[in-house]
C-alpha atoms as a PDB file:
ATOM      1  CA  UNK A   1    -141.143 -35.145  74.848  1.00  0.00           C
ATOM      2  CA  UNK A   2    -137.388 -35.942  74.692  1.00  0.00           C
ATOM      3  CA  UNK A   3    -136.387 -39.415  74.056  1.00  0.00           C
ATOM      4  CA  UNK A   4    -133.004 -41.208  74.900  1.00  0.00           C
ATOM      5  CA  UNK A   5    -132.768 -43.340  71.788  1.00  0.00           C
ATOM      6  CA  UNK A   6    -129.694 -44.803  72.401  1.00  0.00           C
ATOM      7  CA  UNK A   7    -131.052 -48.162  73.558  1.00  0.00           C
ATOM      8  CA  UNK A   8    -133.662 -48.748  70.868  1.00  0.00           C
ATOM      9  CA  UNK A   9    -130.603 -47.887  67.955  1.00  0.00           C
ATOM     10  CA  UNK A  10    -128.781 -50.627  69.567  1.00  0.00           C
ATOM     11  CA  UNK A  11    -131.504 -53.508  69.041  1.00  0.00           C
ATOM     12  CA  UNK A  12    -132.370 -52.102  65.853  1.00  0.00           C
ATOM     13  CA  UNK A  13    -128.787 -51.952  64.777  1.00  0.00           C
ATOM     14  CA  UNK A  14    -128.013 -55.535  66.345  1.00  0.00           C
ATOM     15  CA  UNK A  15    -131.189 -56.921  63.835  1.00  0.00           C
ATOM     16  CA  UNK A  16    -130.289 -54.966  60.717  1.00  0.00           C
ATOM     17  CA  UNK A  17    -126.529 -56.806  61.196  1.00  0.00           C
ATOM     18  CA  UNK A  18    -128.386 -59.637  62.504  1.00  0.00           C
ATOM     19  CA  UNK A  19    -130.703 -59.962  59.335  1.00  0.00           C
ATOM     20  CA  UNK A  20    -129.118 -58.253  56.333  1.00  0.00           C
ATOM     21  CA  UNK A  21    -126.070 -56.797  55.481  1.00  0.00           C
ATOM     22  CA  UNK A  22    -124.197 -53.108  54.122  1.00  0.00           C
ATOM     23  CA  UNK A  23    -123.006 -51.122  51.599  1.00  0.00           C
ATOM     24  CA  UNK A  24    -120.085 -51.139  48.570  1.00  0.00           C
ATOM     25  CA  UNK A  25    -117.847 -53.793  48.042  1.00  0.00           C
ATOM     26  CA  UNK A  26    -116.679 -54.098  52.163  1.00  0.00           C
ATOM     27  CA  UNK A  27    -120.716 -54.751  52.379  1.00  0.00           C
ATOM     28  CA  UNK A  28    -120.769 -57.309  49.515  1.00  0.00           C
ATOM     29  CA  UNK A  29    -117.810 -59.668  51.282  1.00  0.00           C
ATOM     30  CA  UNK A  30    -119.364 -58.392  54.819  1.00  0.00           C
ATOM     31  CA  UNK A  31    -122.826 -59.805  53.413  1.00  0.00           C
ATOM     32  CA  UNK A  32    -121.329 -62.970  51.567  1.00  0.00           C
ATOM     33  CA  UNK A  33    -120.045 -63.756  55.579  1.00  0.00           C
ATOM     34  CA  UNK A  34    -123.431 -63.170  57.440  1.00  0.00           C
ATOM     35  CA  UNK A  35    -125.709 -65.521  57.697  1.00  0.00           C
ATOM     36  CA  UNK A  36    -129.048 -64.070  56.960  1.00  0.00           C
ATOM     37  CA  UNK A  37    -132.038 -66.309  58.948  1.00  0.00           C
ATOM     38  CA  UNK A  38    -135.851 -65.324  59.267  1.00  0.00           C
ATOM     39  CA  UNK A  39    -134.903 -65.625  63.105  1.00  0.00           C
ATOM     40  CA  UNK A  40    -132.072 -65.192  64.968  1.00  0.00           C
ATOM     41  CA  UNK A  41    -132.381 -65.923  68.719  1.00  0.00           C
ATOM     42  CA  UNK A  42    -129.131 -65.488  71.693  1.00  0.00           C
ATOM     43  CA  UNK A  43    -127.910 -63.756  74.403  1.00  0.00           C
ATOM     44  CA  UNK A  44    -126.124 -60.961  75.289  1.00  0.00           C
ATOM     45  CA  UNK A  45    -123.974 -58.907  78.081  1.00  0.00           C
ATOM     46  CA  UNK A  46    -124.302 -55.404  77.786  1.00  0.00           C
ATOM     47  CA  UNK A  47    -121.224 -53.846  79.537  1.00  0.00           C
ATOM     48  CA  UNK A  48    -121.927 -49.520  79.991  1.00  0.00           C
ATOM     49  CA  UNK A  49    -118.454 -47.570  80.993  1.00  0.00           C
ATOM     50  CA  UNK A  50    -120.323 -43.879  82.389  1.00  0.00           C
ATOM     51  CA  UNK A  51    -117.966 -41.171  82.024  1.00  0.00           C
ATOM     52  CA  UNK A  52    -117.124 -40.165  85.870  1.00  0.00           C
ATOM     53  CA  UNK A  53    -117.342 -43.577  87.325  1.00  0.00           C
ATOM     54  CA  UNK A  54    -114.328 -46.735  87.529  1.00  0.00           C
ATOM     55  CA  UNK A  55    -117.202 -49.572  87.750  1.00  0.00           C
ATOM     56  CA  UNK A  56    -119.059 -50.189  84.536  1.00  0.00           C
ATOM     57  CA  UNK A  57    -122.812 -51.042  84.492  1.00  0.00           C
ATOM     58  CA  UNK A  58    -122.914 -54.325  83.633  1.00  0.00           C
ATOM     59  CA  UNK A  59    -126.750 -56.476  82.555  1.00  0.00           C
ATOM     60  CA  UNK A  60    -127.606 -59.839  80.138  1.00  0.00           C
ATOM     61  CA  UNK A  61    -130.100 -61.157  78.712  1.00  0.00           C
ATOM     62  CA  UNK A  62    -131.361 -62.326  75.327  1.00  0.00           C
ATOM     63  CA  UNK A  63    -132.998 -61.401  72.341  1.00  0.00           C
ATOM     64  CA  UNK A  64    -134.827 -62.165  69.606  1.00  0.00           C
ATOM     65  CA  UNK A  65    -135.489 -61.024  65.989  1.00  0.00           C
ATOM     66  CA  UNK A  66    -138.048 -62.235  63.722  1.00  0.00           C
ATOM     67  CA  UNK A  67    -137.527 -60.418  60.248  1.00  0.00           C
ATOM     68  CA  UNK A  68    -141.288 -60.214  59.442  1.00  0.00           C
ATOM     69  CA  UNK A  69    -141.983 -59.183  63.499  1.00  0.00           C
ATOM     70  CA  UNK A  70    -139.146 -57.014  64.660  1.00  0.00           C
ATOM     71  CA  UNK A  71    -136.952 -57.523  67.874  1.00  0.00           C
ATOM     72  CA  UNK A  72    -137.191 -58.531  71.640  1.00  0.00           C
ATOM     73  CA  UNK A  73    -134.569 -57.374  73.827  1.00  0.00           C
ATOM     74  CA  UNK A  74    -134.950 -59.031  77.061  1.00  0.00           C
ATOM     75  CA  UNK A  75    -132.995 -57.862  79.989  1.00  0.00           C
ATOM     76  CA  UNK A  76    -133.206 -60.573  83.288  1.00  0.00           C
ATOM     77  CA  UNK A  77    -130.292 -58.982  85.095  1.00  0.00           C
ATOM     78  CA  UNK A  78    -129.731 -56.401  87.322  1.00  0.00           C
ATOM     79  CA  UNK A  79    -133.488 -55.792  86.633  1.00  0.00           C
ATOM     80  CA  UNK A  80    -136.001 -57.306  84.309  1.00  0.00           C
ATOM     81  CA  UNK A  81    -137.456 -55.753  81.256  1.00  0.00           C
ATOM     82  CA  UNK A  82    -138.535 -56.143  77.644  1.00  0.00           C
ATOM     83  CA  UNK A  83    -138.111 -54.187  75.189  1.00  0.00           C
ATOM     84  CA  UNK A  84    -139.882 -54.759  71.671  1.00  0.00           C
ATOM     85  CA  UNK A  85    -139.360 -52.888  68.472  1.00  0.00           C
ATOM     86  CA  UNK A  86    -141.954 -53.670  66.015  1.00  0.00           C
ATOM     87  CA  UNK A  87    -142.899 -52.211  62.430  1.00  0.00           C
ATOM     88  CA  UNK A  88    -145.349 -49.447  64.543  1.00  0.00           C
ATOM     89  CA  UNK A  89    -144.066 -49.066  67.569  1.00  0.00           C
ATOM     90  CA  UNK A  90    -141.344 -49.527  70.286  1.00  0.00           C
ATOM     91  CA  UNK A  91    -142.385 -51.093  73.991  1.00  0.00           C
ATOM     92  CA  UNK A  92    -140.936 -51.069  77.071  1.00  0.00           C
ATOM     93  CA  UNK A  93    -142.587 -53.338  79.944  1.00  0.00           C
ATOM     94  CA  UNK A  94    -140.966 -54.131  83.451  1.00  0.00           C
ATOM     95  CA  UNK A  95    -142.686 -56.521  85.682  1.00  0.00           C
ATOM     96  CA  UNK A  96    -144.974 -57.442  82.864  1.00  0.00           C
ATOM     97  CA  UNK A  97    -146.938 -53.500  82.801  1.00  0.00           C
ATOM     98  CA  UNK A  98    -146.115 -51.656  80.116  1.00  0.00           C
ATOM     99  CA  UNK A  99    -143.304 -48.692  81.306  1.00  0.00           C
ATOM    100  CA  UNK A 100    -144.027 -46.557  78.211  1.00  0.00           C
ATOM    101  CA  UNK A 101    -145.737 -46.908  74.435  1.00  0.00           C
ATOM    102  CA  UNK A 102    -143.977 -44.713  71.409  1.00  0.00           C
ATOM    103  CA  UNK A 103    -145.813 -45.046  68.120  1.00  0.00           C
ATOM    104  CA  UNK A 104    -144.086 -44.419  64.834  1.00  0.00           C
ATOM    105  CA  UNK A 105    -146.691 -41.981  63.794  1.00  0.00           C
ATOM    106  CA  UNK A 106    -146.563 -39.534  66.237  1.00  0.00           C
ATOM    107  CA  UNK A 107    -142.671 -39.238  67.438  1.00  0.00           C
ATOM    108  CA  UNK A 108    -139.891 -38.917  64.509  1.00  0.00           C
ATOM    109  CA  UNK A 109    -137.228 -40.798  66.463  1.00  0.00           C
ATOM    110  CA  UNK A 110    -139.231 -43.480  66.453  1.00  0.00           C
ATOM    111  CA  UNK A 111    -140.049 -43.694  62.756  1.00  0.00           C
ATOM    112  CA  UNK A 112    -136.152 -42.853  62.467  1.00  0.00           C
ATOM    113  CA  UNK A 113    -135.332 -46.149  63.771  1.00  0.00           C
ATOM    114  CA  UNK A 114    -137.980 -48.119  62.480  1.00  0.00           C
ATOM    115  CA  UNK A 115    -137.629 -46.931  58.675  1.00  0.00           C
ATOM    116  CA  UNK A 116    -134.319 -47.904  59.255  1.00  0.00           C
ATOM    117  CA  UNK A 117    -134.952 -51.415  60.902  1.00  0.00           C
ATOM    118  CA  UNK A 118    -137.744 -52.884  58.388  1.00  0.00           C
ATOM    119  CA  UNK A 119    -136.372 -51.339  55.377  1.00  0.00           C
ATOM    120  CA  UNK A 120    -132.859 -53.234  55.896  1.00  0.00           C
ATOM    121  CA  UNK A 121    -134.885 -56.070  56.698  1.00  0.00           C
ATOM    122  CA  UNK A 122    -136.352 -55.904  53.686  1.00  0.00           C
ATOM    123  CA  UNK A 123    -133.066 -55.535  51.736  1.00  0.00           C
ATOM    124  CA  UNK A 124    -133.050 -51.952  51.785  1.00  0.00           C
ATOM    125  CA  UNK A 125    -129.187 -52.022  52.371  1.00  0.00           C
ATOM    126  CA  UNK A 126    -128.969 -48.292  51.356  1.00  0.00           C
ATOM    127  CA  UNK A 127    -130.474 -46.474  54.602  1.00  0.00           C
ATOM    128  CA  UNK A 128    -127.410 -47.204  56.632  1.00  0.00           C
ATOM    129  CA  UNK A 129    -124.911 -45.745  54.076  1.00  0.00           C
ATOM    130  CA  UNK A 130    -127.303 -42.820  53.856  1.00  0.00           C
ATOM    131  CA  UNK A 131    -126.532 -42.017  58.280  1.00  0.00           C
ATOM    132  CA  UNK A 132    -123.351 -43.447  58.269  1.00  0.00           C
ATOM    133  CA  UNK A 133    -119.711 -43.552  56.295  1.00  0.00           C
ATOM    134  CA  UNK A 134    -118.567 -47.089  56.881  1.00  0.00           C
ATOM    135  CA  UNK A 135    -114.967 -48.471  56.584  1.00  0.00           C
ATOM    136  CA  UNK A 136    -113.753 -52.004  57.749  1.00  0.00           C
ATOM    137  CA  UNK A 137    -111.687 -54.838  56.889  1.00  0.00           C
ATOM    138  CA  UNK A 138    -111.855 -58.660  56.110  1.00  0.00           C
ATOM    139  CA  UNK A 139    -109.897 -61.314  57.599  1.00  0.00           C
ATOM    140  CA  UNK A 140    -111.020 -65.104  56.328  1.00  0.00           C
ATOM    141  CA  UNK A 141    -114.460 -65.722  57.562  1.00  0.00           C
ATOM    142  CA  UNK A 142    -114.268 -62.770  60.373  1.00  0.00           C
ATOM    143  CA  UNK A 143    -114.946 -59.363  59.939  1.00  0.00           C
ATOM    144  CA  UNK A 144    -114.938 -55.611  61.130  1.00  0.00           C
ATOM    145  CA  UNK A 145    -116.952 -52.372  60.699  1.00  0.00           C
ATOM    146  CA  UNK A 146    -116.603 -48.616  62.005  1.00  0.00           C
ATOM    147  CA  UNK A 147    -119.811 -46.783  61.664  1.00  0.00           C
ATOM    148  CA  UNK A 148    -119.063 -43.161  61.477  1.00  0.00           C
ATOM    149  CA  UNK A 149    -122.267 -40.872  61.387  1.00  0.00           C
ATOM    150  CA  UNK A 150    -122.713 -38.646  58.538  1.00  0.00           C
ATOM    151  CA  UNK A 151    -125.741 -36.854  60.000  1.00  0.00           C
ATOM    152  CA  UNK A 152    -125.599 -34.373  62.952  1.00  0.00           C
ATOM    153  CA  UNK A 153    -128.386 -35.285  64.832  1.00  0.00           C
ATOM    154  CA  UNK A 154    -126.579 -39.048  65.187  1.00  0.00           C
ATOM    155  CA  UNK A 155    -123.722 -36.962  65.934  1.00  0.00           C
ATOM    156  CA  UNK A 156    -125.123 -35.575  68.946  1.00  0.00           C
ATOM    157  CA  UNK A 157    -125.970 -39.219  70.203  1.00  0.00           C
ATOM    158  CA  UNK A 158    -122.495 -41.112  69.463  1.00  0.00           C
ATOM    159  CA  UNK A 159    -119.118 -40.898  67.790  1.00  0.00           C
ATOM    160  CA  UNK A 160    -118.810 -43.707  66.274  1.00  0.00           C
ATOM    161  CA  UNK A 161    -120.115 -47.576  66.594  1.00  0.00           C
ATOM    162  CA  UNK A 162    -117.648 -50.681  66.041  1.00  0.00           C
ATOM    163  CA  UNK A 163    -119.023 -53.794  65.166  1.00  0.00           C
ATOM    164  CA  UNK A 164    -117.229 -57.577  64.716  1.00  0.00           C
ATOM    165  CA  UNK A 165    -118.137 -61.366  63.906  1.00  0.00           C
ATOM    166  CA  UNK A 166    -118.342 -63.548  61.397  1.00  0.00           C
ATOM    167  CA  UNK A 167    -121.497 -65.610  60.029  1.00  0.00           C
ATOM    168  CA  UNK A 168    -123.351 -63.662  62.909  1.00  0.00           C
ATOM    169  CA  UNK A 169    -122.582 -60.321  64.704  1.00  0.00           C
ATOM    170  CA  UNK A 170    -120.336 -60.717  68.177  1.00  0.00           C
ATOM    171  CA  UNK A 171    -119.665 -57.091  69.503  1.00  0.00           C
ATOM    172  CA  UNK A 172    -120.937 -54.192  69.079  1.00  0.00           C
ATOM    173  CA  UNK A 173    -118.789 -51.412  70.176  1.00  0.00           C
ATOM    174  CA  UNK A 174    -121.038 -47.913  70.612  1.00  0.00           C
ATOM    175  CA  UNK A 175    -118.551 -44.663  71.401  1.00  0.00           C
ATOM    176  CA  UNK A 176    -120.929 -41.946  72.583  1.00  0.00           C
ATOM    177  CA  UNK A 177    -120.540 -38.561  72.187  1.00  0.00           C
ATOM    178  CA  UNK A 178    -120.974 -37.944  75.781  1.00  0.00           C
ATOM    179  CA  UNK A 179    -117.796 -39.793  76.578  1.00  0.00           C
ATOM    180  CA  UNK A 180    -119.609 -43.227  77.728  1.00  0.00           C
ATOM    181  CA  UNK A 181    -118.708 -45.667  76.180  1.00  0.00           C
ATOM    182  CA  UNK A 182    -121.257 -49.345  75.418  1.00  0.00           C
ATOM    183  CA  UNK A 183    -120.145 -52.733  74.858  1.00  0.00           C
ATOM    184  CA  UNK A 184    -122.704 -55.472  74.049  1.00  0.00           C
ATOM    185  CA  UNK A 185    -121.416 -58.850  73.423  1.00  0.00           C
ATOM    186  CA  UNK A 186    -123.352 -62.060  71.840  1.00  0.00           C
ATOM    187  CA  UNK A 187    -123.032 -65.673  72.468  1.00  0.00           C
ATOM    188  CA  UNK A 188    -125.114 -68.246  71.966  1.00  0.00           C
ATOM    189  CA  UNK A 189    -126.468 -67.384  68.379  1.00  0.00           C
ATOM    190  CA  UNK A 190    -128.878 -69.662  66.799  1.00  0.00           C
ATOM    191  CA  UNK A 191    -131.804 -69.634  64.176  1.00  0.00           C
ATOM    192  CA  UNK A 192    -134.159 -71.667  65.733  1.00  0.00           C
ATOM    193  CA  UNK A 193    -137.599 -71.961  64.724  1.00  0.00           C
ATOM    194  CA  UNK A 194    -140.314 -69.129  66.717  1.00  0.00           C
ATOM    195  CA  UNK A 195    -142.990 -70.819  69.319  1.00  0.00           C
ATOM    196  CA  UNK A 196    -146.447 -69.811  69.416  1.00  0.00           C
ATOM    197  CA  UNK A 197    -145.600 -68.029  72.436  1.00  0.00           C
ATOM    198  CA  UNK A 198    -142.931 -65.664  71.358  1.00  0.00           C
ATOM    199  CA  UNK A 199    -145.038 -64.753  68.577  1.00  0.00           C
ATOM    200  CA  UNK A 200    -147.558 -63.826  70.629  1.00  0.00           C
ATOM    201  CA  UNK A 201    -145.261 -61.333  72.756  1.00  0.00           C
ATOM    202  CA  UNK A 202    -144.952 -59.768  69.357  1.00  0.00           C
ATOM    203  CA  UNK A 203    -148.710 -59.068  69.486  1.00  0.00           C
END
């Protein structure tokens, strides 16, 4: 079975930059910057330039990530649909039926990104200089990253990724090797406390 990962990396790689922090001395003063809550709830607008085509596909919605749970990515426009990553397994529902079900254990893209979500969670601030060589720069309380993948099979899947903010991440910036190009913005950013109803959707 092949699976498009693309969209999973990004919620992963929105919570591990959500959550924790990066490598070397840019990732000490990057980390220093971030705030780094047990939850982090907001929105976002994901804006999708296809190679080919002048309009961009544009959707928003929010998320949520729960360091000890994993992430909900909730899309509410054009269409509706969850996503959850959690330590196991990655979901996808739409109109409240589950779309499809990957488990860790049996596809290695899927313990690929959860490794690498949970173990940065947990401090583990090694795994992403192990796929990627970052560089960036620091300006007051704001910062920048480029991602550049060190490993081929991420090399297949994007160029490069740039990411932005300052006591939480704002943009994430994904150049894909197929010429497309992803922009996800966040607003909104809090660390509100989790009801007994979002923990439940982790369930």
């Amino acid at each position: 079975m092949r699976i498009n990962i693309k969209p999973f990396f990004l919620a992963a790689l929105f919570s591990l930059l959500a959550l924790s922090s990066h490598a070397a001395d840019l990732a000490a003063s990057v980390k220093e910057r971030l705030a780094q809550p047990e939850i982090l709830r907001g929105d976002f607008e994901q804006n999708k330039q296809v190679s080919g085509f002048k309009k961009p596909l544009i959707s928003r919605g929010d998320f949520l990530a729960a360091r000890d749970m994993g992430v909900l990515w909730r899309t509410k426009t054009p269409f509706a649909s969850v996503l959850k990553l959690s330590r196991d397994e990655i979901v996808a529902k739409q109109e409240g039926a589950v779309a499809f079900r990957l488990s860790a254990s049996k596809e290695p893209s899927v313990r690929m990104i959860n490794g690498l979500l949970f173990s940065l969670m947990n401090g583990d601030v090694s795994s992403l200089s192990e796929l990627f060589k970052i560089e960036g720069s620091i300006n007051g309380k704001s910062w920048q990253l480029t991602l550049t993948p060190k490993q081929a099979a991420l090399g297949k899947i994007m160029r490069k990724i740039e990411l932005s903010g300052d006591q939480f991440v704002r943009r994430i910036l994904l150049d894909e090797a197929n010429n497309d190009q992803t922009l996800i913005r966040f607003t909104a950013q809090n660390t509100d406390a989790i009801s007994v109803d979002e923990r439940a959707r982790f369930e």
